[in-house]
Every structure is written in structure tokens, then in C-alpha cells.
PDB file of N, CA and C in Angstrom:
ATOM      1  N   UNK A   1       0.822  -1.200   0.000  1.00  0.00           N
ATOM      2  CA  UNK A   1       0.000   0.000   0.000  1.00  0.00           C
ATOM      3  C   UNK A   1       0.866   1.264   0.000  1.00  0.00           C
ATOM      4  N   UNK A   2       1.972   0.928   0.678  1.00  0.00           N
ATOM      5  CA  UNK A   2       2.849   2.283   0.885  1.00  0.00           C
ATOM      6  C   UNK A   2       3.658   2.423  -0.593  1.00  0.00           C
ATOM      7  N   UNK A   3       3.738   1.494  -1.222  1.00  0.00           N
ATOM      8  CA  UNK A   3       4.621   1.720  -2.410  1.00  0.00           C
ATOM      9  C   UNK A   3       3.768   2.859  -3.665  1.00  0.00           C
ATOM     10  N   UNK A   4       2.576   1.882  -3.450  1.00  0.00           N
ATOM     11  CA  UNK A   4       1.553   2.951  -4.460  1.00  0.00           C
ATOM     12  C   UNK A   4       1.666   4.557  -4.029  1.00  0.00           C
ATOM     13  N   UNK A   5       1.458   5.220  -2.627  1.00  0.00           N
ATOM     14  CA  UNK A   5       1.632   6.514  -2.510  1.00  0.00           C
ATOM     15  C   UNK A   5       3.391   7.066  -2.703  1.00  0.00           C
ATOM     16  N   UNK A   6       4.167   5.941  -2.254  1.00  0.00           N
ATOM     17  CA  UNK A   6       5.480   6.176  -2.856  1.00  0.00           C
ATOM     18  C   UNK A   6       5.594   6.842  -4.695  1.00  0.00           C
ATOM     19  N   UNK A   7       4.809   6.131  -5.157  1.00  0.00           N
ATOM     20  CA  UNK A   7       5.461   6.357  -6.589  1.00  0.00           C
ATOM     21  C   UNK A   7       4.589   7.604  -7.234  1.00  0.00           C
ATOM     22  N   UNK A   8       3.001   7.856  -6.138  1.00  0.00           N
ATOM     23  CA  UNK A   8       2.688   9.009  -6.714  1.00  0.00           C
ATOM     24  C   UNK A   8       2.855  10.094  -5.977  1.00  0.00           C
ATOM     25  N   UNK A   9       3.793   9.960  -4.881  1.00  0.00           N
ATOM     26  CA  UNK A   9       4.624  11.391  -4.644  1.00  0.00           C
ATOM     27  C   UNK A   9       6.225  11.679  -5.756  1.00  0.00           C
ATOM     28  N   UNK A  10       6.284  10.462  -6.180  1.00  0.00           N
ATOM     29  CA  UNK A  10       7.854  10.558  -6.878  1.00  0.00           C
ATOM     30  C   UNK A  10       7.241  11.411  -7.993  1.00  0.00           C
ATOM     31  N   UNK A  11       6.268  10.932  -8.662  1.00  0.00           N
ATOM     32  CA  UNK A  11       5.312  11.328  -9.781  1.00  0.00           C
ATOM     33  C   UNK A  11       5.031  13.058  -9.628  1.00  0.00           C
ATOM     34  N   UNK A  12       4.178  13.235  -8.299  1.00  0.00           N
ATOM     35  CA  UNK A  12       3.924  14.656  -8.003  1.00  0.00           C
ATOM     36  C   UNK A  12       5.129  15.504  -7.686  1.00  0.00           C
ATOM     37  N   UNK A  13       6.249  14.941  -7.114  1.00  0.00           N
ATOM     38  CA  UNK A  13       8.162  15.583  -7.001  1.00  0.00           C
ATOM     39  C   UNK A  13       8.663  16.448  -8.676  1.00  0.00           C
ATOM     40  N   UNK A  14       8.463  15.027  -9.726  1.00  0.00           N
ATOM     41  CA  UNK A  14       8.571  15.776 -10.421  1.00  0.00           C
ATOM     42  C   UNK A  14       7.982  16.655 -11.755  1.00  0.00           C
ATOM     43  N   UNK A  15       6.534  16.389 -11.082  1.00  0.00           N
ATOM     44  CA  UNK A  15       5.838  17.304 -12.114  1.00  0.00           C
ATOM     45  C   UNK A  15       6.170  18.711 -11.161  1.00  0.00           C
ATOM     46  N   UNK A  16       6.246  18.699 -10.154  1.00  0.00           N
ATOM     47  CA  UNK A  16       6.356  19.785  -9.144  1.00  0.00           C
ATOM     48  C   UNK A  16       7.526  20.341  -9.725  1.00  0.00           C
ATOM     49  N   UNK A  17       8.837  19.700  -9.980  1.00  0.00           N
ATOM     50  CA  UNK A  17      10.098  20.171 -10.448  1.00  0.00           C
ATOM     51  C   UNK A  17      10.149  20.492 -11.604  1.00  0.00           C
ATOM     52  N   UNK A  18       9.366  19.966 -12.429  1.00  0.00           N
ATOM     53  CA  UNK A  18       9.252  20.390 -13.889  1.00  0.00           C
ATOM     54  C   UNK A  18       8.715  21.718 -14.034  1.00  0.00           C
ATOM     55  N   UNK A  19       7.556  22.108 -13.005  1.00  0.00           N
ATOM     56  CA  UNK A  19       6.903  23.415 -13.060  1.00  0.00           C
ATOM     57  C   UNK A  19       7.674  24.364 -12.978  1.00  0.00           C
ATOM     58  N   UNK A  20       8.567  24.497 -11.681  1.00  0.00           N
ATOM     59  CA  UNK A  20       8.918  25.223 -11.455  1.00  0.00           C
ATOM     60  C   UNK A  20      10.416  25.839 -11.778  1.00  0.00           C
ATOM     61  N   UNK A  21      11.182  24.726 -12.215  1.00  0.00           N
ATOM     62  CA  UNK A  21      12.549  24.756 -12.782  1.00  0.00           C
ATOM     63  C   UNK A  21      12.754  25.250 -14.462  1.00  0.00           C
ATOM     64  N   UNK A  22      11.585  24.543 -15.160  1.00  0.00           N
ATOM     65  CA  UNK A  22      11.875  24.374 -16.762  1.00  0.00           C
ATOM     66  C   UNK A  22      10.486  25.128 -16.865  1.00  0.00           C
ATOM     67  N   UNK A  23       9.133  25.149 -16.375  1.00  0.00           N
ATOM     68  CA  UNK A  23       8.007  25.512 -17.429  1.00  0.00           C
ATOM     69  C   UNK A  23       7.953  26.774 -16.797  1.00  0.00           C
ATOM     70  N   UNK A  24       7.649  27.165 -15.653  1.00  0.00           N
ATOM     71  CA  UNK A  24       7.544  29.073 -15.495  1.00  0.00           C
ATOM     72  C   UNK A  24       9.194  29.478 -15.909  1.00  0.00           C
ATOM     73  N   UNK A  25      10.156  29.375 -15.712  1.00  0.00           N
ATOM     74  CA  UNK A  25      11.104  30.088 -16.353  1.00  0.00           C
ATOM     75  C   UNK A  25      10.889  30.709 -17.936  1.00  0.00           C
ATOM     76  N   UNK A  26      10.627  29.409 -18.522  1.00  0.00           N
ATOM     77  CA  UNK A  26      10.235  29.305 -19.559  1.00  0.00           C
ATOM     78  C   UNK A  26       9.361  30.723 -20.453  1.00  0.00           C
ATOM     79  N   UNK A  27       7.647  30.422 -19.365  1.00  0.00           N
ATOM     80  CA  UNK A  27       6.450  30.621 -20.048  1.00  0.00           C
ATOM     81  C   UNK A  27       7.039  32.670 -19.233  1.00  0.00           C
ATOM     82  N   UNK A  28       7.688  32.750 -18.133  1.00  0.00           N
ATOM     83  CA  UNK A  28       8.343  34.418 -18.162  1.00  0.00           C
ATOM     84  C   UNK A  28       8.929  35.121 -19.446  1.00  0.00           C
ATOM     85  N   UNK A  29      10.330  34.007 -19.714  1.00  0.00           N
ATOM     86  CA  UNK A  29      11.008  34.497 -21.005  1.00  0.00           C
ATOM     87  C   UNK A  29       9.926  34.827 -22.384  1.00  0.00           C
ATOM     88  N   UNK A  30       9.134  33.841 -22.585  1.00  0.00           N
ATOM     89  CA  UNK A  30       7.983  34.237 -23.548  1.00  0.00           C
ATOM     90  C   UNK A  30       7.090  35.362 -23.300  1.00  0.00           C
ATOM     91  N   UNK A  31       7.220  35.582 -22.230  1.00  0.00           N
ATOM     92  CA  UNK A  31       5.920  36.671 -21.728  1.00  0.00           C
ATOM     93  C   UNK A  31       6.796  37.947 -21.975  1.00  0.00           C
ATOM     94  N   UNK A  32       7.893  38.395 -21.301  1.00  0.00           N
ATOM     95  CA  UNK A  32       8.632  39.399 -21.671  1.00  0.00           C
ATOM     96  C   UNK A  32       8.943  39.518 -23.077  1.00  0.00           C
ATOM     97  N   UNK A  33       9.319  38.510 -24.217  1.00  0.00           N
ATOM     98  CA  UNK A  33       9.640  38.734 -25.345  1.00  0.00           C
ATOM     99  C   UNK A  33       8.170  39.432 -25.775  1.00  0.00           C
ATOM    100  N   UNK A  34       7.088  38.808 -25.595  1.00  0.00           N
ATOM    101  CA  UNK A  34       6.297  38.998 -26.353  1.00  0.00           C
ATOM    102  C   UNK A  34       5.311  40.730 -25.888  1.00  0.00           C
ATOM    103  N   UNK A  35       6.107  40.560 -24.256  1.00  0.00           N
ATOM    104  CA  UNK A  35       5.756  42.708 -24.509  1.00  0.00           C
ATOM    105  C   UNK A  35       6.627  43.365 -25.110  1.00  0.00           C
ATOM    106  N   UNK A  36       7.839  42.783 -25.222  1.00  0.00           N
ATOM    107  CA  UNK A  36       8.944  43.553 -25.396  1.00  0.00           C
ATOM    108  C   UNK A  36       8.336  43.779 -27.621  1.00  0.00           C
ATOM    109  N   UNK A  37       7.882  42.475 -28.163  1.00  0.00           N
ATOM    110  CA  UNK A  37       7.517  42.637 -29.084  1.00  0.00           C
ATOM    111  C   UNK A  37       6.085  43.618 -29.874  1.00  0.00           C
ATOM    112  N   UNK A  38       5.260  44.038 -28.713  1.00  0.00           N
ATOM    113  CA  UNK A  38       4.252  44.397 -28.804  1.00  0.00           C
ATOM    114  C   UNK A  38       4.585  45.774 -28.730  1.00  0.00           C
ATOM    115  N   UNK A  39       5.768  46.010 -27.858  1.00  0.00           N
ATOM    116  CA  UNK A  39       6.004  47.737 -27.590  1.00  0.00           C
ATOM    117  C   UNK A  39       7.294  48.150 -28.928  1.00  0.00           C
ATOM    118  N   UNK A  40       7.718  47.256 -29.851  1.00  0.00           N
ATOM    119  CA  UNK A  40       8.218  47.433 -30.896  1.00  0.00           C
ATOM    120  C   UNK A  40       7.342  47.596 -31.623  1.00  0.00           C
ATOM    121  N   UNK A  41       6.063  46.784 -32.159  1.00  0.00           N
ATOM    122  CA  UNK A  41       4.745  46.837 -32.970  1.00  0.00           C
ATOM    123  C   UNK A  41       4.567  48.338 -32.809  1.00  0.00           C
ATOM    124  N   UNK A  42       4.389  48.470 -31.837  1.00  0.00           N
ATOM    125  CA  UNK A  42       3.422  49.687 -31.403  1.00  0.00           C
ATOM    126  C   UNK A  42       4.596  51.116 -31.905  1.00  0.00           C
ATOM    127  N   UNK A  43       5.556  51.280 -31.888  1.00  0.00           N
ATOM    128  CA  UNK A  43       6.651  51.729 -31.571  1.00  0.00           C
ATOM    129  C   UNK A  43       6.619  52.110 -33.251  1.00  0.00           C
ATOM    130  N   UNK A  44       6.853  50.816 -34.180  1.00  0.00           N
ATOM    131  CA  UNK A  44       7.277  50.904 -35.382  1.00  0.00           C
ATOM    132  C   UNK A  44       6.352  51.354 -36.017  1.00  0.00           C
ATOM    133  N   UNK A  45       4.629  50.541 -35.975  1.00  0.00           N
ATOM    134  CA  UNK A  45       3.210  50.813 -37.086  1.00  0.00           C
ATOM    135  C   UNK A  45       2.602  51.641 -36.495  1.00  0.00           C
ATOM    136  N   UNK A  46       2.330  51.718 -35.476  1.00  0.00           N
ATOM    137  CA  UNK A  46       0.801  52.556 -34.655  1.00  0.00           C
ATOM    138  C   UNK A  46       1.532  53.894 -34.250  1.00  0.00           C
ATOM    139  N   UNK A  47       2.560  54.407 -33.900  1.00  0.00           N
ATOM    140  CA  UNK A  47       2.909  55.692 -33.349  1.00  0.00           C
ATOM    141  C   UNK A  47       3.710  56.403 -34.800  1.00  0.00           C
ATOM    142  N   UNK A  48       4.148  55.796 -35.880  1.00  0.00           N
ATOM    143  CA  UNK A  48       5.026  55.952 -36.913  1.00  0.00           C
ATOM    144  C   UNK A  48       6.319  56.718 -36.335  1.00  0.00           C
ATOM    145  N   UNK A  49       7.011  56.853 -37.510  1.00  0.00           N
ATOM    146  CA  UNK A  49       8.451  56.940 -37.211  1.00  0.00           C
ATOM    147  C   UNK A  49       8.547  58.096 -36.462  1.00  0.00           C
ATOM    148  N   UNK A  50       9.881  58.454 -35.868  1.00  0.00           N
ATOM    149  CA  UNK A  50      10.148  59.733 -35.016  1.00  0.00           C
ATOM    150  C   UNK A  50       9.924  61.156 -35.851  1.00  0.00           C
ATOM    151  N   UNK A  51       9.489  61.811 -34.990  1.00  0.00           N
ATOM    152  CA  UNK A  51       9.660  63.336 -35.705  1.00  0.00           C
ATOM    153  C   UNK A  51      10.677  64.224 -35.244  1.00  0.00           C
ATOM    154  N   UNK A  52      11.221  64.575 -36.597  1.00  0.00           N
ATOM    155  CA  UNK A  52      12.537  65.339 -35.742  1.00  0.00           C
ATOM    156  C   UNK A  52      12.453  66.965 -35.708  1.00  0.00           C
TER     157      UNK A  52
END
């Protein structure tokens, strides 16, 4: 009986480690690129070029 909750804490360890090591690092770097890309959009088409 104890082995079965053994293997679904090993199970929940590393979906737990996966979250937090590899997938939010991750899904941040995408989130910043993609304002960082939106305030170029905006920057380049919607405000047009600089006025000097």
C-alpha cells in the first residue's frame, strides 16, 4: 500500500520540479519577449516613425 503513494509522490516531485525549474522560467522568457515585441509593434506601425 505504501509503495503505491510512494510512486505518486515521486510522480507529483517531479511534475512539481518540472513546473517550477523548466516551465515558469520558460512561459516568463515568452511573456517578456512577447511585450517587449508588442512595444516594438506599437513603436514601429501605430505611433510611426520619429519626428525630428
Amino acid at each position: 500500500m505504501e509503495s503505491s503513494n510512494n510512486a505518486v509522490t515521486g510522480k507529483q516531485e517531479r511534475t512539481t520540479f518540472l513546473l517550477l525549474l523548466v516551465l515558469f522560467p520558460v512561459l516568463s522568457v515568452m511573456f517578456i519577449a512577447a511585450y517587449g515585441f508588442a512595444v516594438w509593434f506599437w513603436q514601429m506601425f501605430v505611433s510611426g516613425p520619429p519626428h525630428v
